[in-house]
PDB file of N, CA and C in Angstrom:
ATOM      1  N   UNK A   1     -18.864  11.900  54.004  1.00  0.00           N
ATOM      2  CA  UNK A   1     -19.243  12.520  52.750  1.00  0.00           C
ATOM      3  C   UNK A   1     -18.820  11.572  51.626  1.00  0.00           C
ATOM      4  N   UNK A   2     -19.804  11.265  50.774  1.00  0.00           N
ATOM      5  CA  UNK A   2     -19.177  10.240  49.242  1.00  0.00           C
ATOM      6  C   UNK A   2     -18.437  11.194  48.663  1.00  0.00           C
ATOM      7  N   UNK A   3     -18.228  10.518  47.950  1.00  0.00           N
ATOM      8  CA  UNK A   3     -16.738  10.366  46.797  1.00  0.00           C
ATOM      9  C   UNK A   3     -18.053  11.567  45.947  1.00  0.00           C
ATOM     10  N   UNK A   4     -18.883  11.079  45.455  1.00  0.00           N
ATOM     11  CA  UNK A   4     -19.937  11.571  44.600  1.00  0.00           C
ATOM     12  C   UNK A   4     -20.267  13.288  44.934  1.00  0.00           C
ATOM     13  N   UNK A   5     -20.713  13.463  45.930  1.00  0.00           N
ATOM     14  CA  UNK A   5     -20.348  14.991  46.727  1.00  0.00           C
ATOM     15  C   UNK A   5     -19.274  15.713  46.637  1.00  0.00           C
ATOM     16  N   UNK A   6     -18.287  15.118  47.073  1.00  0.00           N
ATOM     17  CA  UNK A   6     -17.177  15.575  47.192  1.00  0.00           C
ATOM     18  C   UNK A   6     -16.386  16.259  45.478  1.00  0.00           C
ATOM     19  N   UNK A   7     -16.942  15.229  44.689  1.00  0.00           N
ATOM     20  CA  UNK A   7     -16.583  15.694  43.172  1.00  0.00           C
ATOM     21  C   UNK A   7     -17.768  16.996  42.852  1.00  0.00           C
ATOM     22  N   UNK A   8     -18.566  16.934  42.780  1.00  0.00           N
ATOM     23  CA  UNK A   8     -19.924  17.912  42.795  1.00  0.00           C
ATOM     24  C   UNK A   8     -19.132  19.065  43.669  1.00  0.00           C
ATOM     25  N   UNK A   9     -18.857  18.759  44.697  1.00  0.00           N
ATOM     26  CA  UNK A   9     -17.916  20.488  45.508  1.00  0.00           C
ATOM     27  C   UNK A   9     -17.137  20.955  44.887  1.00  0.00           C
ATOM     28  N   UNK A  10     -16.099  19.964  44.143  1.00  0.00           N
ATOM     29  CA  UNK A  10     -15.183  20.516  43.534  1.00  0.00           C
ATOM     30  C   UNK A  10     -15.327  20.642  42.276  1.00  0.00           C
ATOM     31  N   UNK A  11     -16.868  20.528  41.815  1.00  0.00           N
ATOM     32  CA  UNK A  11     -16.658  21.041  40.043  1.00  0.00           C
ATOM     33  C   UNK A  11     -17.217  22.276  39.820  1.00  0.00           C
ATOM     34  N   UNK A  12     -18.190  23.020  40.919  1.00  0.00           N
ATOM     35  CA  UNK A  12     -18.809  24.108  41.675  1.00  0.00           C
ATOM     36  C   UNK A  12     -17.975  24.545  42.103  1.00  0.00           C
ATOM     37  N   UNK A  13     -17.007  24.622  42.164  1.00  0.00           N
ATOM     38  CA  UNK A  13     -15.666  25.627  42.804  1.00  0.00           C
ATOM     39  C   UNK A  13     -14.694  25.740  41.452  1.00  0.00           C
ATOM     40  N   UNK A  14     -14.520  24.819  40.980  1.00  0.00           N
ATOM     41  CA  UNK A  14     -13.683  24.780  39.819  1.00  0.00           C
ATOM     42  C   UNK A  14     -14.659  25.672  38.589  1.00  0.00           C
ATOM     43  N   UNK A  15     -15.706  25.501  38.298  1.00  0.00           N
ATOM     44  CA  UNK A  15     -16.661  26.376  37.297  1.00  0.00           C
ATOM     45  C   UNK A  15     -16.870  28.146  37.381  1.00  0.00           C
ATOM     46  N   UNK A  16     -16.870  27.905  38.834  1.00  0.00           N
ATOM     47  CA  UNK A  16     -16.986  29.151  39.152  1.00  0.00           C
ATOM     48  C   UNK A  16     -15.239  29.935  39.350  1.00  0.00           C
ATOM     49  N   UNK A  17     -14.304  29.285  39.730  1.00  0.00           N
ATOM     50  CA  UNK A  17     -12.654  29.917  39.148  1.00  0.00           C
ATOM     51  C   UNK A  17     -13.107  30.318  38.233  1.00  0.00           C
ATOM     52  N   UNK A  18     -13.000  29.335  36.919  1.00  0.00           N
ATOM     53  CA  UNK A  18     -12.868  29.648  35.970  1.00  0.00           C
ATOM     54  C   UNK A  18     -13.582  30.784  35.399  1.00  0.00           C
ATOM     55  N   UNK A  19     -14.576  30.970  35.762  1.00  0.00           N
ATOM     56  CA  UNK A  19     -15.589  32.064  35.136  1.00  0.00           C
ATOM     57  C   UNK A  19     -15.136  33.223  35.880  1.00  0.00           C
ATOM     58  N   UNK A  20     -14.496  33.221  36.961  1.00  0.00           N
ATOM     59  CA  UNK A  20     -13.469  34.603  37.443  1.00  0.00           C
ATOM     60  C   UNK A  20     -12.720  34.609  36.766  1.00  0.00           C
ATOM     61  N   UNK A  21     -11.479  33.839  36.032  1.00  0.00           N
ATOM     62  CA  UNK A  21     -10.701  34.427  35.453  1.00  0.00           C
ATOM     63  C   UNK A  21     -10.437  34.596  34.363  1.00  0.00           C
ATOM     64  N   UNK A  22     -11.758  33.748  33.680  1.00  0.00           N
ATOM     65  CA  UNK A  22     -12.070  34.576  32.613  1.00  0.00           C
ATOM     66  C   UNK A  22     -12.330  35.541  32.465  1.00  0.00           C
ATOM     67  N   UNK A  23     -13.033  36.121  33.254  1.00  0.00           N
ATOM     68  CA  UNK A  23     -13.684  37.584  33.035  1.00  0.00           C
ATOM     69  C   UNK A  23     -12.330  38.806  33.461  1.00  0.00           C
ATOM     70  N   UNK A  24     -11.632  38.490  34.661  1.00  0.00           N
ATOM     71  CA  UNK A  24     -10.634  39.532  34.378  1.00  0.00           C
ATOM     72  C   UNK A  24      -9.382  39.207  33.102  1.00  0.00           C
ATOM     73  N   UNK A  25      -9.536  38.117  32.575  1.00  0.00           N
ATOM     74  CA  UNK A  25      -8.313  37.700  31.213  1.00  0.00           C
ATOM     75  C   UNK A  25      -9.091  38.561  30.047  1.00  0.00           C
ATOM     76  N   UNK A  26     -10.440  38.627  30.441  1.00  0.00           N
ATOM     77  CA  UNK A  26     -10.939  40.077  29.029  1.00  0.00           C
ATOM     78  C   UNK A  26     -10.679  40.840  29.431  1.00  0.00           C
ATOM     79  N   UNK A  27     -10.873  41.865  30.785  1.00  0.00           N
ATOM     80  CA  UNK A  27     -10.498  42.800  30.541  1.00  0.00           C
ATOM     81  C   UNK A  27      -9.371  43.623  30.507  1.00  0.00           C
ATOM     82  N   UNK A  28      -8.066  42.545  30.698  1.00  0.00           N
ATOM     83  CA  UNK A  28      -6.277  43.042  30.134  1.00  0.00           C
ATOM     84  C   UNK A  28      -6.588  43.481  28.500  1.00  0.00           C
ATOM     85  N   UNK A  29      -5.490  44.173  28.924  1.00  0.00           N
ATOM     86  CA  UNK A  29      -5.543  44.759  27.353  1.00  0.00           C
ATOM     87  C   UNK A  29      -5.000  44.216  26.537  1.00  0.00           C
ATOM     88  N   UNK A  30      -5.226  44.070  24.877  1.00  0.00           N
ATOM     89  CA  UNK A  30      -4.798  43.100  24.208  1.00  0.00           C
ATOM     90  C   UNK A  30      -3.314  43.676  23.846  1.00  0.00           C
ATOM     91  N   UNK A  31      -2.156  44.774  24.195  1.00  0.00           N
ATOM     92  CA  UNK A  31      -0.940  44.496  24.151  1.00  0.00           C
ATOM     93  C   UNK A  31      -0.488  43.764  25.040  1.00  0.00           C
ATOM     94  N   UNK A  32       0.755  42.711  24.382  1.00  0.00           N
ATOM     95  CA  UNK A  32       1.188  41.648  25.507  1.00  0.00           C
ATOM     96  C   UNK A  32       2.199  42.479  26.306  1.00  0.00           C
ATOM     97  N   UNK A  33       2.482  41.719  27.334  1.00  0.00           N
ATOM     98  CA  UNK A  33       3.499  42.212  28.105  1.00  0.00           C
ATOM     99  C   UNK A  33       5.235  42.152  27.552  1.00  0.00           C
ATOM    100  N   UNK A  34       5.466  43.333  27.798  1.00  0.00           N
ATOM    101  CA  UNK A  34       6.898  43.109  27.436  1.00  0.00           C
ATOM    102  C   UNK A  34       8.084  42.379  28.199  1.00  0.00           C
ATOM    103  N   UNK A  35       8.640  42.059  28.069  1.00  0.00           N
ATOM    104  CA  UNK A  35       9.562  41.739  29.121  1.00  0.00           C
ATOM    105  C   UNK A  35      11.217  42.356  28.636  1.00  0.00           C
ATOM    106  N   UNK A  36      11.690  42.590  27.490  1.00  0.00           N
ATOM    107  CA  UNK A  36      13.016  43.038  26.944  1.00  0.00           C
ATOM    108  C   UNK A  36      12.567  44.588  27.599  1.00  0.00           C
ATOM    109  N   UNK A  37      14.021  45.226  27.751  1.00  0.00           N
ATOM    110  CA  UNK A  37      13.962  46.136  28.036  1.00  0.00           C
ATOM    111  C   UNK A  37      13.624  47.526  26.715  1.00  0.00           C
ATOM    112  N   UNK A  38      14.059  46.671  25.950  1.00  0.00           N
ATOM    113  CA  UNK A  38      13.919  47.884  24.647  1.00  0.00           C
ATOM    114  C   UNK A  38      12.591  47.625  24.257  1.00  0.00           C
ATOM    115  N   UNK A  39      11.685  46.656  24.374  1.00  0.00           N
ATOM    116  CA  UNK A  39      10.162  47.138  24.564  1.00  0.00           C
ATOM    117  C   UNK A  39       9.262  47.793  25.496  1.00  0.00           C
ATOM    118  N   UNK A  40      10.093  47.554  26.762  1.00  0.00           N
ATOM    119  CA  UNK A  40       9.821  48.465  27.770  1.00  0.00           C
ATOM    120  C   UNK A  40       9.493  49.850  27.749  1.00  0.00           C
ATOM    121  N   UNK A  41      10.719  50.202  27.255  1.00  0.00           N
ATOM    122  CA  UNK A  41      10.908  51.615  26.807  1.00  0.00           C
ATOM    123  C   UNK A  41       9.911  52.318  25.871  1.00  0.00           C
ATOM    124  N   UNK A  42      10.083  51.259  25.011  1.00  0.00           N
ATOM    125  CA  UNK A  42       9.178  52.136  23.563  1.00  0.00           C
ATOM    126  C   UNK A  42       7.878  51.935  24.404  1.00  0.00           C
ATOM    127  N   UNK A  43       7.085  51.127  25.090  1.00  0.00           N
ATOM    128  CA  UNK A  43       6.078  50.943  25.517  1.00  0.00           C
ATOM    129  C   UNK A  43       5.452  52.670  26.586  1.00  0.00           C
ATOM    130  N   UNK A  44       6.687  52.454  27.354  1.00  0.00           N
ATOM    131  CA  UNK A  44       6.563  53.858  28.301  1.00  0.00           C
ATOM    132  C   UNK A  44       6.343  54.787  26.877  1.00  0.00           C
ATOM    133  N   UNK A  45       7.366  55.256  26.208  1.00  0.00           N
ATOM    134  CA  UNK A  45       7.516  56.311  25.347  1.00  0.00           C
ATOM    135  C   UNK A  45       5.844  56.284  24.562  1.00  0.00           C
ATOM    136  N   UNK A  46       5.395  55.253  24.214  1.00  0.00           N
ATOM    137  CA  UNK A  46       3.843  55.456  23.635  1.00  0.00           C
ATOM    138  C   UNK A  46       3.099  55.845  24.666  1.00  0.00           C
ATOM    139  N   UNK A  47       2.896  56.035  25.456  1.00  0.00           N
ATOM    140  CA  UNK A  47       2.254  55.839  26.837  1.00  0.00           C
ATOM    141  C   UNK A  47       1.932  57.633  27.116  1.00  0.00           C
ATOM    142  N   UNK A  48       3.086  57.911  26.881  1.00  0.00           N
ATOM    143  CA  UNK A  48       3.219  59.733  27.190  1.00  0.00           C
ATOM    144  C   UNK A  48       3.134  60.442  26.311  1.00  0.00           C
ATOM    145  N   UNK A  49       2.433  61.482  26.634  1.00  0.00           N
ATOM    146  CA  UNK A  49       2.099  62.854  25.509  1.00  0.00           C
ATOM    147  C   UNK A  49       3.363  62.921  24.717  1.00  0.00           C
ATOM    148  N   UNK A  50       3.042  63.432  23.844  1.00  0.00           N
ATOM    149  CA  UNK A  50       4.313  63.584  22.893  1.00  0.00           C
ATOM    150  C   UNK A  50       4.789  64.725  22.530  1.00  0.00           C
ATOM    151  N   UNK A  51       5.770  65.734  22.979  1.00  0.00           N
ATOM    152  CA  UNK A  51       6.451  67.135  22.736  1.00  0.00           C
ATOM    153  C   UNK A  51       6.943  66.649  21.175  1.00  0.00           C
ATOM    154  N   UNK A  52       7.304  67.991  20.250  1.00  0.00           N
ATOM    155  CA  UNK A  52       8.059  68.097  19.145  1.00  0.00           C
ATOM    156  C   UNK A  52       9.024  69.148  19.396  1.00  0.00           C
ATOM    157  N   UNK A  53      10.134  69.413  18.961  1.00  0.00           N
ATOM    158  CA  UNK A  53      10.672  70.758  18.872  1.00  0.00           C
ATOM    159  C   UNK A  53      10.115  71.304  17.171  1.00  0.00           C
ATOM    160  N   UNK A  54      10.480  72.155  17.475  1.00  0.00           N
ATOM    161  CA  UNK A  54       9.619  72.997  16.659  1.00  0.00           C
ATOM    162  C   UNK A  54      10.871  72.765  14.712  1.00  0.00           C
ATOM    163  N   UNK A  55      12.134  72.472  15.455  1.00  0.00           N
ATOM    164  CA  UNK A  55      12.737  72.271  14.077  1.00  0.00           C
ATOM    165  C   UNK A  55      12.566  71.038  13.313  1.00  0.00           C
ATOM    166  N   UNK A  56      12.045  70.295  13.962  1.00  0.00           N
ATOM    167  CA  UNK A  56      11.937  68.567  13.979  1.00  0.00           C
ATOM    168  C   UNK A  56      10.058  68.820  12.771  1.00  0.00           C
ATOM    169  N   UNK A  57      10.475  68.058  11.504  1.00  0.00           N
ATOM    170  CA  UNK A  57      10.084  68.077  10.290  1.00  0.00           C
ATOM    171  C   UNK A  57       9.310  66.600  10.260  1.00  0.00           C
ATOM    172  N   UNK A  58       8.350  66.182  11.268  1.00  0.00           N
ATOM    173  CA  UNK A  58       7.902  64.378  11.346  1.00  0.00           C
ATOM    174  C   UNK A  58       6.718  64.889  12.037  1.00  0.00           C
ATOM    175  N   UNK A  59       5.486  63.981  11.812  1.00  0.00           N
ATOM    176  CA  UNK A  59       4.223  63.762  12.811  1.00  0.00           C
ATOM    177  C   UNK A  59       4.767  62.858  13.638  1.00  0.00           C
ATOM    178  N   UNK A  60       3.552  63.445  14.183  1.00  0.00           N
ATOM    179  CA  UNK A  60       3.478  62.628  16.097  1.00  0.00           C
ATOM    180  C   UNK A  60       2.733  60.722  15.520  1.00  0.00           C
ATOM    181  N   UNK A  61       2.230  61.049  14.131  1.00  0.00           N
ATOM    182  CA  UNK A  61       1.937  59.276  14.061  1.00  0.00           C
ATOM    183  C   UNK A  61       3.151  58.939  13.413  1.00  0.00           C
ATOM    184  N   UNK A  62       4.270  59.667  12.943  1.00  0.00           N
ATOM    185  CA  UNK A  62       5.550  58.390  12.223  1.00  0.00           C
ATOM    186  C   UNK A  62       6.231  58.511  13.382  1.00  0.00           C
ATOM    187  N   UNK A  63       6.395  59.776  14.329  1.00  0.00           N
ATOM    188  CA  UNK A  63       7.311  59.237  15.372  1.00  0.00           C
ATOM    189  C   UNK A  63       6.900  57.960  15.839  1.00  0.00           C
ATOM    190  N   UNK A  64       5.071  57.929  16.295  1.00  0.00           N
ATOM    191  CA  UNK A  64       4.446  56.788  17.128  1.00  0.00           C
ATOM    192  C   UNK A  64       5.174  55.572  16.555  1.00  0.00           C
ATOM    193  N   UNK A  65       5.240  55.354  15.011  1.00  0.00           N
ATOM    194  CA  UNK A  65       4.951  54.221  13.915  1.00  0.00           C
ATOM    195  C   UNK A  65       6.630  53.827  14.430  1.00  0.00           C
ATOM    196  N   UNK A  66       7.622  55.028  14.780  1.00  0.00           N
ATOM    197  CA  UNK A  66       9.151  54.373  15.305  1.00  0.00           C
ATOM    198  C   UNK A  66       8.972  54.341  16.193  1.00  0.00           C
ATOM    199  N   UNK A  67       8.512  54.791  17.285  1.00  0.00           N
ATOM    200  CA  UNK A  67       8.218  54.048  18.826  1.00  0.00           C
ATOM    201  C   UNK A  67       8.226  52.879  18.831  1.00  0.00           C
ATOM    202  N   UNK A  68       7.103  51.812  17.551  1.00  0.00           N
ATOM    203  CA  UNK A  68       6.293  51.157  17.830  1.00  0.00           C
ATOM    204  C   UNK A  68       7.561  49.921  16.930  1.00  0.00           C
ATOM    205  N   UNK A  69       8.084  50.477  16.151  1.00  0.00           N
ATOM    206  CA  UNK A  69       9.225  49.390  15.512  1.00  0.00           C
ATOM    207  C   UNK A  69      10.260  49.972  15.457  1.00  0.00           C
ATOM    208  N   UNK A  70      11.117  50.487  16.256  1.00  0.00           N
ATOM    209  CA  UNK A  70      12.662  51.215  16.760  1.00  0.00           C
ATOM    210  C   UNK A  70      12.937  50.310  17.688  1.00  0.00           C
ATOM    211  N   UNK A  71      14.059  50.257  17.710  1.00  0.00           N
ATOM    212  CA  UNK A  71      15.061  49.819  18.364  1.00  0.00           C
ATOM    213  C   UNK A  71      15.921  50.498  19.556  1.00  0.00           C
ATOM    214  N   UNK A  72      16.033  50.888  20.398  1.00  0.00           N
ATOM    215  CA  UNK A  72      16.462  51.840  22.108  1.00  0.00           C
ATOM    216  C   UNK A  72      18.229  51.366  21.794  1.00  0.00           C
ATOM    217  N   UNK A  73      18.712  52.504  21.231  1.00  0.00           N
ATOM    218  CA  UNK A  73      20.613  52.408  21.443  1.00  0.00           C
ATOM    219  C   UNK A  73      20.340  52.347  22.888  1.00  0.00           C
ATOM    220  N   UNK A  74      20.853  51.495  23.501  1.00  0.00           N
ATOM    221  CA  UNK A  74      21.224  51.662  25.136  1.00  0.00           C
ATOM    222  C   UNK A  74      22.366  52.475  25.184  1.00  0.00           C
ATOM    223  N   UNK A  75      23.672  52.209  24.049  1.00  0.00           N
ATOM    224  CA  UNK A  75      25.013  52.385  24.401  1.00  0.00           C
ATOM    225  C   UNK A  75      24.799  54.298  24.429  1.00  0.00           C
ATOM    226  N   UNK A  76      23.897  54.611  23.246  1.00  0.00           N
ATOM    227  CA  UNK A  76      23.901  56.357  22.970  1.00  0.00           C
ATOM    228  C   UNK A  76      23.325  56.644  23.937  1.00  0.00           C
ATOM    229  N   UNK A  77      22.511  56.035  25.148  1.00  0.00           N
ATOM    230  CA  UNK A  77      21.281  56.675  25.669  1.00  0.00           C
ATOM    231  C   UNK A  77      21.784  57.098  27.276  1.00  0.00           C
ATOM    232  N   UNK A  78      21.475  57.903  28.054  1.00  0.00           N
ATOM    233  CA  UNK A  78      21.743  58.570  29.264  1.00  0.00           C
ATOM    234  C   UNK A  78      20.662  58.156  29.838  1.00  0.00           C
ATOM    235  N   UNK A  79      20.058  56.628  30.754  1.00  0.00           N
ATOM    236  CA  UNK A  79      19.049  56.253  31.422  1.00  0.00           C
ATOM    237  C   UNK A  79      19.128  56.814  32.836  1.00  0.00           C
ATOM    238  N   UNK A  80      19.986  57.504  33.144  1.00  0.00           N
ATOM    239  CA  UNK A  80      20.174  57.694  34.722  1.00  0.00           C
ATOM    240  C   UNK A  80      20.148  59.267  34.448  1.00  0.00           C
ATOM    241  N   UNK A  81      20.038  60.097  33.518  1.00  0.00           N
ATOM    242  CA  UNK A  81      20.066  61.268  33.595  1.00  0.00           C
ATOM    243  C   UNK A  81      18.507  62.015  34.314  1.00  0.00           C
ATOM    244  N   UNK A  82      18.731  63.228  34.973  1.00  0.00           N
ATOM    245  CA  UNK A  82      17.782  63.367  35.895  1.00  0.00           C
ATOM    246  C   UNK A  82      17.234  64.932  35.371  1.00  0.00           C
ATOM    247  N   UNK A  83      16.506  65.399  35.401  1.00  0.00           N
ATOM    248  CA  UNK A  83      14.877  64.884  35.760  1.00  0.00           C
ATOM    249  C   UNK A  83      14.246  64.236  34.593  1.00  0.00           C
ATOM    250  N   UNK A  84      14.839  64.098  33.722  1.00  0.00           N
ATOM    251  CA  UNK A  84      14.572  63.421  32.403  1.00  0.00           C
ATOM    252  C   UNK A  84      15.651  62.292  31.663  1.00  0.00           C
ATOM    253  N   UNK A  85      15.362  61.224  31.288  1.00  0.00           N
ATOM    254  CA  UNK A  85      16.245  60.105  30.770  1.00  0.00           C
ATOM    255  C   UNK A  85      16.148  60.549  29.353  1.00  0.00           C
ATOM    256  N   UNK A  86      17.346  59.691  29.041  1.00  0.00           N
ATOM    257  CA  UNK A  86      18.038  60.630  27.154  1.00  0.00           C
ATOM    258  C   UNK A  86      17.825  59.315  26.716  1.00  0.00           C
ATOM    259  N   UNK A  87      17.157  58.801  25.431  1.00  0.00           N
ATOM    260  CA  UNK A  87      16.865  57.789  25.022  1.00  0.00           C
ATOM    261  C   UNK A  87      17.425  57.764  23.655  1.00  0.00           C
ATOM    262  N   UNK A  88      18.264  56.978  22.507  1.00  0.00           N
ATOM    263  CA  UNK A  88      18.556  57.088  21.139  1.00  0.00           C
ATOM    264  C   UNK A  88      17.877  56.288  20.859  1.00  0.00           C
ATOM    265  N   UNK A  89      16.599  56.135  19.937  1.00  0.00           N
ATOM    266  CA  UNK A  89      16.075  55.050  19.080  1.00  0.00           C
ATOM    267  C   UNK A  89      16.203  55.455  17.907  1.00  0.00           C
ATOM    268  N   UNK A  90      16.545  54.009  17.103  1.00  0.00           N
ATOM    269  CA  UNK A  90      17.108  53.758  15.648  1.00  0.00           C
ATOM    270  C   UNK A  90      15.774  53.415  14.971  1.00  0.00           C
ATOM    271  N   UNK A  91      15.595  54.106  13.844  1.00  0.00           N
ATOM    272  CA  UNK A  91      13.858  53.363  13.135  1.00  0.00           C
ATOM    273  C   UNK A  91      13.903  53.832  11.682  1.00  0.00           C
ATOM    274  N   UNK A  92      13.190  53.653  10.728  1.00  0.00           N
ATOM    275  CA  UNK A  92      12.519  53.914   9.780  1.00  0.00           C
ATOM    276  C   UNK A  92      11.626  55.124   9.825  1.00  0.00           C
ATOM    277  N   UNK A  93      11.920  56.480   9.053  1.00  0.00           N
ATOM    278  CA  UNK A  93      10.858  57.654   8.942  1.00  0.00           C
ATOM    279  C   UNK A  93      10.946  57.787   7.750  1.00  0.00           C
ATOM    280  N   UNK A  94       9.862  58.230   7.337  1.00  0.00           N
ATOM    281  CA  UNK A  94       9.820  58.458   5.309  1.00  0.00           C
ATOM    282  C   UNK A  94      10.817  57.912   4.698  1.00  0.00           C
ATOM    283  N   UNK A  95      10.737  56.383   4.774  1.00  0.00           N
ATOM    284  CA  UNK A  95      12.058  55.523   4.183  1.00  0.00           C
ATOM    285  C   UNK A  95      13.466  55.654   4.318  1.00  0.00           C
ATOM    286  N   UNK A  96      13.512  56.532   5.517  1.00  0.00           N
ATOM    287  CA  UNK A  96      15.070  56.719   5.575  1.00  0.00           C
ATOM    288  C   UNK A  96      15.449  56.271   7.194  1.00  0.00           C
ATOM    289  N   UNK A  97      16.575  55.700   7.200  1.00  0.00           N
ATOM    290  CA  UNK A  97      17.156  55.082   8.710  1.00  0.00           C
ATOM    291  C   UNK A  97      17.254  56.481   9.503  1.00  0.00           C
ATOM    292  N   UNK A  98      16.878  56.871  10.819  1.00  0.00           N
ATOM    293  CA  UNK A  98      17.258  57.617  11.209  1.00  0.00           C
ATOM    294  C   UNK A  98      17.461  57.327  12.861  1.00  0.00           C
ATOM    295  N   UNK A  99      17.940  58.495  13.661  1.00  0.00           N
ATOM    296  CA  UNK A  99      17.854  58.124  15.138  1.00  0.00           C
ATOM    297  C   UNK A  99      17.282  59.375  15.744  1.00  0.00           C
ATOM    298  N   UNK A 100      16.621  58.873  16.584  1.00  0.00           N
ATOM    299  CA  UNK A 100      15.741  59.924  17.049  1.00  0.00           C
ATOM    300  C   UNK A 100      16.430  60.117  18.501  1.00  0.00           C
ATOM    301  N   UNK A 101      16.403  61.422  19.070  1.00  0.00           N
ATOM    302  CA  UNK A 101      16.950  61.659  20.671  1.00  0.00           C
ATOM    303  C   UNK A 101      15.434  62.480  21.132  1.00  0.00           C
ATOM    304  N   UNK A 102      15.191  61.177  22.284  1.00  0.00           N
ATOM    305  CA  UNK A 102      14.035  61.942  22.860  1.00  0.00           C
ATOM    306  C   UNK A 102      14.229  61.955  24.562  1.00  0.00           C
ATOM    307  N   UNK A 103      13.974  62.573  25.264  1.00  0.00           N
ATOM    308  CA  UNK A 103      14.459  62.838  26.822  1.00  0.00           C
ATOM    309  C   UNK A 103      12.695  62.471  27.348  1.00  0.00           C
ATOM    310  N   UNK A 104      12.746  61.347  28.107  1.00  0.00           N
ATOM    311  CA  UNK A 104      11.657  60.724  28.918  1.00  0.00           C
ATOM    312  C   UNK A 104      11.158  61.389  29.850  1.00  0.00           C
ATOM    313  N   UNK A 105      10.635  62.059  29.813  1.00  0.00           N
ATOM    314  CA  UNK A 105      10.181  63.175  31.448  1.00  0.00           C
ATOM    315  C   UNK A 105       8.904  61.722  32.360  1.00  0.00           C
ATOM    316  N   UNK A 106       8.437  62.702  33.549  1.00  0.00           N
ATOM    317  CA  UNK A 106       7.071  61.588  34.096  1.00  0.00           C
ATOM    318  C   UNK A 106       6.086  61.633  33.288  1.00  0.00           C
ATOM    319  N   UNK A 107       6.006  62.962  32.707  1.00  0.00           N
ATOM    320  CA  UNK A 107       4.575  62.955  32.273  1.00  0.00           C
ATOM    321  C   UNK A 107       4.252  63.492  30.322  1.00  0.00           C
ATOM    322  N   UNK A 108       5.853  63.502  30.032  1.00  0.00           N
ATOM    323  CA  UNK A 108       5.803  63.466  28.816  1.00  0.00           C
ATOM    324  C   UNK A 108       6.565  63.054  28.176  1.00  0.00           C
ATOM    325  N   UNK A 109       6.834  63.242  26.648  1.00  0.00           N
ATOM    326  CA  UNK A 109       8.125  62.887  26.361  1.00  0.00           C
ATOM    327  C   UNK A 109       8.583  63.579  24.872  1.00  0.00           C
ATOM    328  N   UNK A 110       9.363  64.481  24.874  1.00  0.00           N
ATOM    329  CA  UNK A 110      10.026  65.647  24.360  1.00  0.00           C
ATOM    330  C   UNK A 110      11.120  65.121  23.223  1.00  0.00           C
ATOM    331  N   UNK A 111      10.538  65.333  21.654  1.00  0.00           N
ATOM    332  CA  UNK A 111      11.676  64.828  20.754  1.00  0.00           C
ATOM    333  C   UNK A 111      12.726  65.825  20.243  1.00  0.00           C
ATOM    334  N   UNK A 112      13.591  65.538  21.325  1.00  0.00           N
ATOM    335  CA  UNK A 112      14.826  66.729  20.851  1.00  0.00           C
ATOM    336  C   UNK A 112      15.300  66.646  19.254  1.00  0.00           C
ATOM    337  N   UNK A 113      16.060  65.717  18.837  1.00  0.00           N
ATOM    338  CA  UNK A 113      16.660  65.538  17.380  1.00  0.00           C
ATOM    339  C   UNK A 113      16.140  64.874  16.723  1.00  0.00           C
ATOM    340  N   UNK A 114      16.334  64.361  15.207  1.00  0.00           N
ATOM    341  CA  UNK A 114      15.711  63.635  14.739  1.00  0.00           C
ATOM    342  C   UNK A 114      17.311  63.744  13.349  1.00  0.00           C
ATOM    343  N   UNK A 115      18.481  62.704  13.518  1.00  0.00           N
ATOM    344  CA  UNK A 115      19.686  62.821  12.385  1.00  0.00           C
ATOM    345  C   UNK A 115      19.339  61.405  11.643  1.00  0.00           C
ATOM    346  N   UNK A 116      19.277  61.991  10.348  1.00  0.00           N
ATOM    347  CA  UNK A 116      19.261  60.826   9.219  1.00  0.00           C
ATOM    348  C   UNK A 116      20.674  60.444   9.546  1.00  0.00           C
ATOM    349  N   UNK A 117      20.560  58.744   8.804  1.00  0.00           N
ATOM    350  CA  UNK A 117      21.983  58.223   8.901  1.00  0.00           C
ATOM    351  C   UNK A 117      22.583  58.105   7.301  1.00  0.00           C
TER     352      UNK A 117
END
């Protein structure tokens, strides 16, 4: 087999990769992957329906808006607690610092407190 063939096989194999993985690199979704654990979290926490308690005075889009730029206290938070994990995130709500306590269930996720600082 020439040299000449042999390049022709491999630019027909190489054209056609590429046009596979292009096509599954569109259809990932355009959030990147997280890798820190405190994006992890907030990532899950957007992910799941969203409970309120009924004393808790915030929409479900400024909680989202601190999901989405809060910070996960690890030190306040109970990750091993069962059937639901206890999470403290620190964020910005109607201009004021606050921390939110929300308990992670599988299939939802329930905002117990909400204490200005």
């Amino acid at each position: 087999m020439s040299i000449l063939k042999r390049i022709g096989y491999y630019s027909i194999g190489l054209s056609i990769g590429i046009v596979i993985v292009a096509f599954f690199l569109k259809k990932k979704e355009t959030e990147a992957f997280c890798y820190f654990p405190n994006c992890r979290v907030l990532k899950d926490l957007r992910s799941k329906t969203i409970e309120i308690s009924p004393e808790i005075i915030a929409t479900k889009e400024e909680l989202t808006k601190v999901f989405t730029d809060g910070n996960v206290l690890f030190a306040k938070s109970d990750v091993k607690a069962v059937p639901c994990k206890i999470y403290v995130i620190e964020g910005d709500l109607q201009g004021k610092k606050v921390e939110i306590t929300v308990e992670n269930c599988k299939e939802k996720v329930i905002v117990k407190k909400v204490e200005t600082q």
